[in-house]
C-alpha atoms as a PDB file:
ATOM      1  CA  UNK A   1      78.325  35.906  25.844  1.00  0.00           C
ATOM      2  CA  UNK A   2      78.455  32.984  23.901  1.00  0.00           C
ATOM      3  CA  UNK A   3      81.029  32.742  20.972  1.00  0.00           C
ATOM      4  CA  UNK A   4      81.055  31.191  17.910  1.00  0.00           C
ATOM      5  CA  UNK A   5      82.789  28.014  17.854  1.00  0.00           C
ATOM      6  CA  UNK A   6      85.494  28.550  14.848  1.00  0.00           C
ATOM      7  CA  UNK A   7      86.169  24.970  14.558  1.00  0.00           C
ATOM      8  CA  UNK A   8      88.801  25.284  11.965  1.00  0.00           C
ATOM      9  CA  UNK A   9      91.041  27.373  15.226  1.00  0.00           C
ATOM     10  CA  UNK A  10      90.015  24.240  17.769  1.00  0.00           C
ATOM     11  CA  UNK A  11      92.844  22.237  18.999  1.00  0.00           C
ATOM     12  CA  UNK A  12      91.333  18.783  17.852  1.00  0.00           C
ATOM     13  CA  UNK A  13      93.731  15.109  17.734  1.00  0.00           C
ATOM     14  CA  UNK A  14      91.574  12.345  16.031  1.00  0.00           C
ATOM     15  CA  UNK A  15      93.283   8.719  16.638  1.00  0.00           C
ATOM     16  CA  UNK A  16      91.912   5.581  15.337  1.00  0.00           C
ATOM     17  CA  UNK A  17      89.403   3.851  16.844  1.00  0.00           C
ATOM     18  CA  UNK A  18      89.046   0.037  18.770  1.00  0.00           C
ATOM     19  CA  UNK A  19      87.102  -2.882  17.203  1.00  0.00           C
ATOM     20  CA  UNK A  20      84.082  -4.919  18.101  1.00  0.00           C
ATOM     21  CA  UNK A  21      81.354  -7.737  16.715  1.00  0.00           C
ATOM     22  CA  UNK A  22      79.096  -7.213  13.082  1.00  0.00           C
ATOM     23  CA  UNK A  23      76.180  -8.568  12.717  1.00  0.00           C
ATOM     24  CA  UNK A  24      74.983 -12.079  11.295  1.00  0.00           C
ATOM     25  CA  UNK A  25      73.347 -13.845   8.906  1.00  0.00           C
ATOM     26  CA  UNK A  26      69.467 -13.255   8.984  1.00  0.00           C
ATOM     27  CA  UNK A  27      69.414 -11.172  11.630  1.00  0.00           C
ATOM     28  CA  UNK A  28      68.516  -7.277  12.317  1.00  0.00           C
ATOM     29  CA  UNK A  29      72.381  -5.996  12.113  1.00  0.00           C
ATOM     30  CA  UNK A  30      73.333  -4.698  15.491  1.00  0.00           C
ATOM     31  CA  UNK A  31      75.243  -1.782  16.101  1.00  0.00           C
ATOM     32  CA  UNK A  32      78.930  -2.153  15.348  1.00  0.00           C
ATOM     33  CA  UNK A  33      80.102   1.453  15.855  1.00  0.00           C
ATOM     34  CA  UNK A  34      79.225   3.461  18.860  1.00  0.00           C
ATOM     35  CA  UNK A  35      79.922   7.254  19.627  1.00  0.00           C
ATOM     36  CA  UNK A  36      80.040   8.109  23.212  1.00  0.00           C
ATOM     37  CA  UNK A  37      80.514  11.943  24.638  1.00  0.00           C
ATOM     38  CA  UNK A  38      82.293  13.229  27.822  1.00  0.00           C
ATOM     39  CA  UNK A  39      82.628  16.644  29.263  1.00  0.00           C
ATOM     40  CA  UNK A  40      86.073  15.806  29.995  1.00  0.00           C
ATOM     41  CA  UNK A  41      89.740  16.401  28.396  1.00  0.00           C
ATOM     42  CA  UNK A  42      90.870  13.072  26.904  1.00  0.00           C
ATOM     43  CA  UNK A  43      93.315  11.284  28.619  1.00  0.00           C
ATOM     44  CA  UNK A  44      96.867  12.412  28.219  1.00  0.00           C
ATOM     45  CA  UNK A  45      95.351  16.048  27.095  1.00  0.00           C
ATOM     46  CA  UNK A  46      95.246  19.203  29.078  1.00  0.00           C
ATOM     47  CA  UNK A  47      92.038  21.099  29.927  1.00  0.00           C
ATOM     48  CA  UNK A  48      91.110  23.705  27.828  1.00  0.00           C
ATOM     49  CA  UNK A  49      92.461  26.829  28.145  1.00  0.00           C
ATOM     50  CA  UNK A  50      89.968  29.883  30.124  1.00  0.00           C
ATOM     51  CA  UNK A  51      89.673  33.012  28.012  1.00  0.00           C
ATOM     52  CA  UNK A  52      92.201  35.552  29.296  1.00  0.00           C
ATOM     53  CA  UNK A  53      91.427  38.230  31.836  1.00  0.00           C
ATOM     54  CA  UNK A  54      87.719  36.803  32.082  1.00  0.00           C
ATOM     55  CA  UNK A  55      86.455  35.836  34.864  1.00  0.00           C
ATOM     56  CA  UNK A  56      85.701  31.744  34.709  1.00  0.00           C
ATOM     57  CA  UNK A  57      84.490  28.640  36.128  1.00  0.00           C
ATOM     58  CA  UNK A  58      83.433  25.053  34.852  1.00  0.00           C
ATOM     59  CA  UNK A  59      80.525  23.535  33.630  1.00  0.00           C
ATOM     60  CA  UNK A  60      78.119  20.679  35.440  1.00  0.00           C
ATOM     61  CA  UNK A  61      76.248  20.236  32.479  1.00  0.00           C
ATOM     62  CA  UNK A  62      76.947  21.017  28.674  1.00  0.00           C
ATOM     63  CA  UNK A  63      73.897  19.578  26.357  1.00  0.00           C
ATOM     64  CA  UNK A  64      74.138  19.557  22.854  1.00  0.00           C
ATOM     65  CA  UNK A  65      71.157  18.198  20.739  1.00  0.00           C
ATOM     66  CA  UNK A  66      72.731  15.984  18.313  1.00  0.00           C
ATOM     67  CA  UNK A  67      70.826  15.062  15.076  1.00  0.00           C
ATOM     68  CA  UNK A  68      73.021  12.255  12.711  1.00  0.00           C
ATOM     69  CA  UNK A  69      76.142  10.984  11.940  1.00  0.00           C
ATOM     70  CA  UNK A  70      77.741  10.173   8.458  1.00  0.00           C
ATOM     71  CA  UNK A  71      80.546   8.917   7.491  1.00  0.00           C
ATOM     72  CA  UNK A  72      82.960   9.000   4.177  1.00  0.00           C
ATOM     73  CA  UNK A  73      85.369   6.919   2.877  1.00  0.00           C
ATOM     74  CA  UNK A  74      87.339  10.360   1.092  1.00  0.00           C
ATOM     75  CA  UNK A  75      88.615  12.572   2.733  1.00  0.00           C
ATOM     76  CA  UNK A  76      86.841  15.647   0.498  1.00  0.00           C
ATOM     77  CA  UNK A  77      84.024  14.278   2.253  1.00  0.00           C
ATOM     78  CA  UNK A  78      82.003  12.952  -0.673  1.00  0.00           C
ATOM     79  CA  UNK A  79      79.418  10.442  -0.447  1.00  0.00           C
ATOM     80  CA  UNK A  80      78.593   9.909   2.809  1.00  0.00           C
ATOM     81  CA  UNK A  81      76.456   7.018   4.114  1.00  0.00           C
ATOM     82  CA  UNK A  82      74.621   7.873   6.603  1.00  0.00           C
ATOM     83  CA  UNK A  83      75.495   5.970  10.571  1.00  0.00           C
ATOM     84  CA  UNK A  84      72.525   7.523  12.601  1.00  0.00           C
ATOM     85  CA  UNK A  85      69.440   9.537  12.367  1.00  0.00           C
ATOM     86  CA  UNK A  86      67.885  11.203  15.436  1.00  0.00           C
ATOM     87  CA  UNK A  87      65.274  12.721  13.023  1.00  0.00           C
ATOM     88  CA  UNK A  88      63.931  16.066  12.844  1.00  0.00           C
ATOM     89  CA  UNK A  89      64.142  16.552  16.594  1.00  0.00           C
ATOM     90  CA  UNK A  90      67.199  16.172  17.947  1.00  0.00           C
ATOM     91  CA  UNK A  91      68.137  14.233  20.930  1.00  0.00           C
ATOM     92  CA  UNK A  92      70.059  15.976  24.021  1.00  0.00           C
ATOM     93  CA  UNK A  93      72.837  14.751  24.926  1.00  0.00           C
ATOM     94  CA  UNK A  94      74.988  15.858  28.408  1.00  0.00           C
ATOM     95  CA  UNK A  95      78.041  15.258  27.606  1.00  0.00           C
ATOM     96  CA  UNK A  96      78.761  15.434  31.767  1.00  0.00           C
ATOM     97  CA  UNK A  97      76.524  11.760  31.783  1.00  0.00           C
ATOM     98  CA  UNK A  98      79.176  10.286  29.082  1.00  0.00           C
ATOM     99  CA  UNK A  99      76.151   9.534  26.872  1.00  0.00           C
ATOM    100  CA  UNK A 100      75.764   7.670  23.630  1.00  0.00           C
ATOM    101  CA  UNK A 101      75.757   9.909  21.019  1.00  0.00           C
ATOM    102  CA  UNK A 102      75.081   7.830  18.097  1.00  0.00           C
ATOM    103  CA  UNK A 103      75.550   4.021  16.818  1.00  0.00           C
ATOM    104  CA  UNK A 104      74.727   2.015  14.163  1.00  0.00           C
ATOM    105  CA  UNK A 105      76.262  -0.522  11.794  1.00  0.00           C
ATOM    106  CA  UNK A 106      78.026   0.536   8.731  1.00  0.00           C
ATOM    107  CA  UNK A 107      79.987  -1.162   6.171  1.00  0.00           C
ATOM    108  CA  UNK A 108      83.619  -2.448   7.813  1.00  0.00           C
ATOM    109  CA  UNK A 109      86.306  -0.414   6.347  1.00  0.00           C
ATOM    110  CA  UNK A 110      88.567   2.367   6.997  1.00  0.00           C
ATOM    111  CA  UNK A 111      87.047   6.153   6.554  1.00  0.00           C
ATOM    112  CA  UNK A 112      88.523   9.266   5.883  1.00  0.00           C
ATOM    113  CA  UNK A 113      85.500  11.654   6.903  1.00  0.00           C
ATOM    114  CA  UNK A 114      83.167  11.983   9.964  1.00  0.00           C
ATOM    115  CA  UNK A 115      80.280  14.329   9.705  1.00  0.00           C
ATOM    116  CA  UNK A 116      78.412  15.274  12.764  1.00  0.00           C
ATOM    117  CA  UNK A 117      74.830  17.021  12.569  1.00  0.00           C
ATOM    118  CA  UNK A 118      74.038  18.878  15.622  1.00  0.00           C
ATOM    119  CA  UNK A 119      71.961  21.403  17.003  1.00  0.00           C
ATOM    120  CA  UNK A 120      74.223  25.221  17.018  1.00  0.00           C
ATOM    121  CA  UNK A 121      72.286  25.974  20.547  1.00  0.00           C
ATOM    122  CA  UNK A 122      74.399  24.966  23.514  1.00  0.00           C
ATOM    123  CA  UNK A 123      72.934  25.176  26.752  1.00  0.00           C
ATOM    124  CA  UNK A 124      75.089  24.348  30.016  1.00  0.00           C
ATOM    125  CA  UNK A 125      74.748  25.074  34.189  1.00  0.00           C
ATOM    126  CA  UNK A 126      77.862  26.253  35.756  1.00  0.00           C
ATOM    127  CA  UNK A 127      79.125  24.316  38.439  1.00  0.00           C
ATOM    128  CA  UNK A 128      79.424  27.734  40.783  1.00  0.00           C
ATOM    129  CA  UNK A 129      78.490  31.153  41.548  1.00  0.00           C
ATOM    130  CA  UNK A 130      80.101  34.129  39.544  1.00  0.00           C
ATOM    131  CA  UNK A 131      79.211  37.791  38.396  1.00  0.00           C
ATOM    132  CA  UNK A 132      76.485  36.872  36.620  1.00  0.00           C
ATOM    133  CA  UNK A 133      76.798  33.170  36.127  1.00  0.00           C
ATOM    134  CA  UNK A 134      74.162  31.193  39.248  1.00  0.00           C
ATOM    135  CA  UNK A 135      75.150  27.883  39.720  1.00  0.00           C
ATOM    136  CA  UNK A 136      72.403  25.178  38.550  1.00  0.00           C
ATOM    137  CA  UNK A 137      70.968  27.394  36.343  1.00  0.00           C
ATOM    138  CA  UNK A 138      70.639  26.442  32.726  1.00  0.00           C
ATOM    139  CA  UNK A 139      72.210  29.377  30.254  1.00  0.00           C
ATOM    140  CA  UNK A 140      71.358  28.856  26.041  1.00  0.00           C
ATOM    141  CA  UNK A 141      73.775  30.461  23.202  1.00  0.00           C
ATOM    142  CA  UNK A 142      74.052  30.410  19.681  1.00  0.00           C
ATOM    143  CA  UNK A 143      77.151  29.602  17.798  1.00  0.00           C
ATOM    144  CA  UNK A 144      75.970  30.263  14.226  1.00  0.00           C
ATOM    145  CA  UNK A 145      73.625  32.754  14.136  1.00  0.00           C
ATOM    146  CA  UNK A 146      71.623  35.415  11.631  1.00  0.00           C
ATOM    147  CA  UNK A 147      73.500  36.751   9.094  1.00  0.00           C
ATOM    148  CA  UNK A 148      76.216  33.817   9.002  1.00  0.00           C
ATOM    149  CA  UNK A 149      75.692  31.401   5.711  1.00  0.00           C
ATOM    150  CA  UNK A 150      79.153  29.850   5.102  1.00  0.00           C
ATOM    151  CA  UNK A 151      78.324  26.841   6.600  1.00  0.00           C
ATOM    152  CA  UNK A 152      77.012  23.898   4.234  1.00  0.00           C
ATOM    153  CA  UNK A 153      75.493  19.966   5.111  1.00  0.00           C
ATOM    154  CA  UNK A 154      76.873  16.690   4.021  1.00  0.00           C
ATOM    155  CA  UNK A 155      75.314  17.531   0.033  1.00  0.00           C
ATOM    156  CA  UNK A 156      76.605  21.213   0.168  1.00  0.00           C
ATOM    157  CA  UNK A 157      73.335  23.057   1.038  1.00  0.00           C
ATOM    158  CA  UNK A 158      73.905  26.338   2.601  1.00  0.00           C
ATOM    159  CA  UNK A 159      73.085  26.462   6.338  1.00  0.00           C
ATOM    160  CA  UNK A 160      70.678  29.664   7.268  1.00  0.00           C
ATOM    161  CA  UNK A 161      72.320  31.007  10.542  1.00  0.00           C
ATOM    162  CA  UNK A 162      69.127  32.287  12.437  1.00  0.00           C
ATOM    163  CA  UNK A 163      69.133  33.442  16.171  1.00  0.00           C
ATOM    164  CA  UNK A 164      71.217  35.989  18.369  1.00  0.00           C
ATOM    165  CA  UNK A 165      72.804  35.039  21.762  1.00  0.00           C
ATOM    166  CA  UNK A 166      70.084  36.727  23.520  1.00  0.00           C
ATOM    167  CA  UNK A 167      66.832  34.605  21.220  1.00  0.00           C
ATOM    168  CA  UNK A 168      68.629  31.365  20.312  1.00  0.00           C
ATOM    169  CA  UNK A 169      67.651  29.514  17.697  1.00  0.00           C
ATOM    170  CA  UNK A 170      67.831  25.808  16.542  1.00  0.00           C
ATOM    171  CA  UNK A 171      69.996  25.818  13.181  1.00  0.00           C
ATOM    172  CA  UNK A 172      71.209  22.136  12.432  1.00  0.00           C
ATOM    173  CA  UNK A 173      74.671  22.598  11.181  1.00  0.00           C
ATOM    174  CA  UNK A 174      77.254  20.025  10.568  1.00  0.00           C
ATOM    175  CA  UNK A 175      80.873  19.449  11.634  1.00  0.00           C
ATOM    176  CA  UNK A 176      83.060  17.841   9.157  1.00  0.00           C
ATOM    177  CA  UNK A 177      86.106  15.854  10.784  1.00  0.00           C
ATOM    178  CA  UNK A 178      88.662  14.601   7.756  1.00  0.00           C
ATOM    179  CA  UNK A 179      92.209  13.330   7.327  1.00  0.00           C
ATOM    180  CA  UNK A 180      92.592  16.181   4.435  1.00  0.00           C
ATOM    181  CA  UNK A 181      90.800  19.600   5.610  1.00  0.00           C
ATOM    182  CA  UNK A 182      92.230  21.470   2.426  1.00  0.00           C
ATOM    183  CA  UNK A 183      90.280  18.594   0.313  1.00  0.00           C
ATOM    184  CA  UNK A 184      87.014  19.819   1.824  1.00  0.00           C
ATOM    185  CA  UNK A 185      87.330  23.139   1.376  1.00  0.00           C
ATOM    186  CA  UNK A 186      88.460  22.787  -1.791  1.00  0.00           C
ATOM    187  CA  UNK A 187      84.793  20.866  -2.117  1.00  0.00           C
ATOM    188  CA  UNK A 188      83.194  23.575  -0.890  1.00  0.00           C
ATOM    189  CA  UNK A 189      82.689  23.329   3.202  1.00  0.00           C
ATOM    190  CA  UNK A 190      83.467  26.230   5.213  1.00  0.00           C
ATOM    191  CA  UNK A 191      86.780  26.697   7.465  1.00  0.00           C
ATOM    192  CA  UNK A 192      84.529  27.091  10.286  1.00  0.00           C
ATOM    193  CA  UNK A 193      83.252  23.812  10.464  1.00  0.00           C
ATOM    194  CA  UNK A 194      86.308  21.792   8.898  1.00  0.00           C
ATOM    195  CA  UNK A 195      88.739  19.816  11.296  1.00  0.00           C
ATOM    196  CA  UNK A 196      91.619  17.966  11.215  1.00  0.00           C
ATOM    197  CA  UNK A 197      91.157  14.046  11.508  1.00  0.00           C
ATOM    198  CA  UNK A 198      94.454  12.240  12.743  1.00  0.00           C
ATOM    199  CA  UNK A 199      93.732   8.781  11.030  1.00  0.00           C
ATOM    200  CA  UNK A 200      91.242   7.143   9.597  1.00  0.00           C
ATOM    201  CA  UNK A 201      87.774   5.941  11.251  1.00  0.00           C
ATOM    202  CA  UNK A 202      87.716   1.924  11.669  1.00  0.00           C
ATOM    203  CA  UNK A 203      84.446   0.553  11.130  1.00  0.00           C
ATOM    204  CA  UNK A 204      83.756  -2.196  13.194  1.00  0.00           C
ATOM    205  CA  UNK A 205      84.582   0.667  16.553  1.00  0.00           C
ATOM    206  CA  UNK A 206      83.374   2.645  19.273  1.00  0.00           C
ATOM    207  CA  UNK A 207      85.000   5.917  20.218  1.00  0.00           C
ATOM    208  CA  UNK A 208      84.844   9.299  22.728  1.00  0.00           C
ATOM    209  CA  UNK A 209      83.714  12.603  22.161  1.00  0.00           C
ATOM    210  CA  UNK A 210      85.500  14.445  24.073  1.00  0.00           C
ATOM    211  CA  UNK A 211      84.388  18.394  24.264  1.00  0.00           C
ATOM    212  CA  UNK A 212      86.958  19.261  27.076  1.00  0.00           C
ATOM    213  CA  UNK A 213      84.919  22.108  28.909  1.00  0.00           C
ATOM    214  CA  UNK A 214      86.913  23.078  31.649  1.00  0.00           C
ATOM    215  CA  UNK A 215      87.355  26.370  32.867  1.00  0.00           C
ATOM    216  CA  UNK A 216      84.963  27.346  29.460  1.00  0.00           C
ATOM    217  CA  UNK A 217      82.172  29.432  31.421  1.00  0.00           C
ATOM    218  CA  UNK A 218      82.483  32.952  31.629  1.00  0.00           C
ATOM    219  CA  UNK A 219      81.124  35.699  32.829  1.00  0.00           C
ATOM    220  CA  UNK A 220      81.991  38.551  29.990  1.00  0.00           C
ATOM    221  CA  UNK A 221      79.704  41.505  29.026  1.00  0.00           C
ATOM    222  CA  UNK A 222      77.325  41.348  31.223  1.00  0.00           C
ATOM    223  CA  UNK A 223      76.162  37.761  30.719  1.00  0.00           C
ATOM    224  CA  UNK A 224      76.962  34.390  31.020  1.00  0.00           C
ATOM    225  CA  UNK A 225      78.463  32.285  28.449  1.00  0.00           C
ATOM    226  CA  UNK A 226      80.613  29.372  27.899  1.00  0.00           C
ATOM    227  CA  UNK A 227      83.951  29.929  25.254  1.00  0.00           C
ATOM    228  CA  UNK A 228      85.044  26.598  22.933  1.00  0.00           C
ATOM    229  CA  UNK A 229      86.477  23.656  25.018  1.00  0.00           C
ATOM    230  CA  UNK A 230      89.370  21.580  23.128  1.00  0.00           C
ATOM    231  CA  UNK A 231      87.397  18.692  21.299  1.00  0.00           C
ATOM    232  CA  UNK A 232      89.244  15.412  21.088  1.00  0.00           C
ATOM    233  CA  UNK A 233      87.375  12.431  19.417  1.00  0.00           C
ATOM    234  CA  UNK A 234      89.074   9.154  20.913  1.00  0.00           C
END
């Protein structure tokens, strides 16, 4: 089945990020910080680990419907300014196509806090045939579901879990990356969805998403699933 992602247990190393042009005088500002995605471990990383004594295979595709991106200049992860807004339907992204997940043009600086909305239903094909995983065939699974409320947005609402692994459901939830996770906590945010950021964001920049899914898909209790990959943001 699928599990829920405890983000606050994910093995996640979060290094600055490279430069590029701002906008001009007069002019519609053009995008001056870009987030791409990729399937893959980041370079110098190892692939994720399988989940022991299951059986397992990789992923072809992994799509994630991502929503917006904020980002803060504290690291409790206070006022956030908004990057990128998908809107109320969220646009999938495979992360096996190295996509562009968001861009936009904040203010230059340096930023203590990335927030990343995103839909909580993952839905992947494994690469090959196993138990009951059929290769090419799209599998959906819920990582916060009914009955779960810890999780909060970027202005401290509660997030509703809603959906089971067999009846997903869309819950936008948000992932908080930050140079101080015990600040955010301490704010209110849930473990769960609070992870470590090495250094600080650099606005002008582009970066990598990298969700690191090999070896993730599994066949365990009857279905088939995918377990955490090792997220690196690069």
């Amino acid at each position: 089945m699928f599990q829920r992602i405890s983000l606050a247990a994910a093995a996640m190393s979060l290094v600055t990020l490279a430069a590029c042009s701002t906008a001009t005088d007069g002019l519609a500002p053009s995008a001056n910080f870009t987030v791409h995605g990729s399937a893959a471990a980041a370079p110098g990383t190892a692939a994720a680990l399988a989940a022991p004594s299951a059986t397992t295979g990789d992923p072809s595709s992994l799509t994630i419907g991502m929503y917006a991106l904020y980002i803060s200049a504290n690291e409790d992860c206070s006022a956030p300014v908004l990057v990128d807004d998908h809107g109320a339907t969220p646009q999938d992204k495979d992360f096996y196509s190295n996509p562009i997940l968001f861009s936009g043009s904040p203010a230059a600086g340096s930023y203590q806090c990335v927030a990343i909305k995103m839909s909580d239903v993952i839905r992947m094909k494994p690469a090959t045939s196993f138990g009951n995983c059929v290769a090419g065939t799209e599998y959906a699974g819920d990582i916060y579901r009914a009955g779960e409320t810890d999780w909060k947005d970027v202005n401290l609402n509660p997030i509703i879990g809603t959906g089971t692994d067999s009846s997903p459901a869309d819950d936008q939830v948000t992932i908080f990356l930050t140079r101080n996770p015990a600040a955010a906590i301490a704010r209110g945010l849930s473990h769960h969805q609070v992870l470590q950021l090495g250094s600080n964001l650099i606005v002008p920049g582009q970066s990598t998403f990298y969700w690191n899914g090999q070896g993730t898909v599994v066949d365990e209790g009857g279905q088939c699933g995918i377990n955490p990959g090792a997220p690196d943001f690069r």
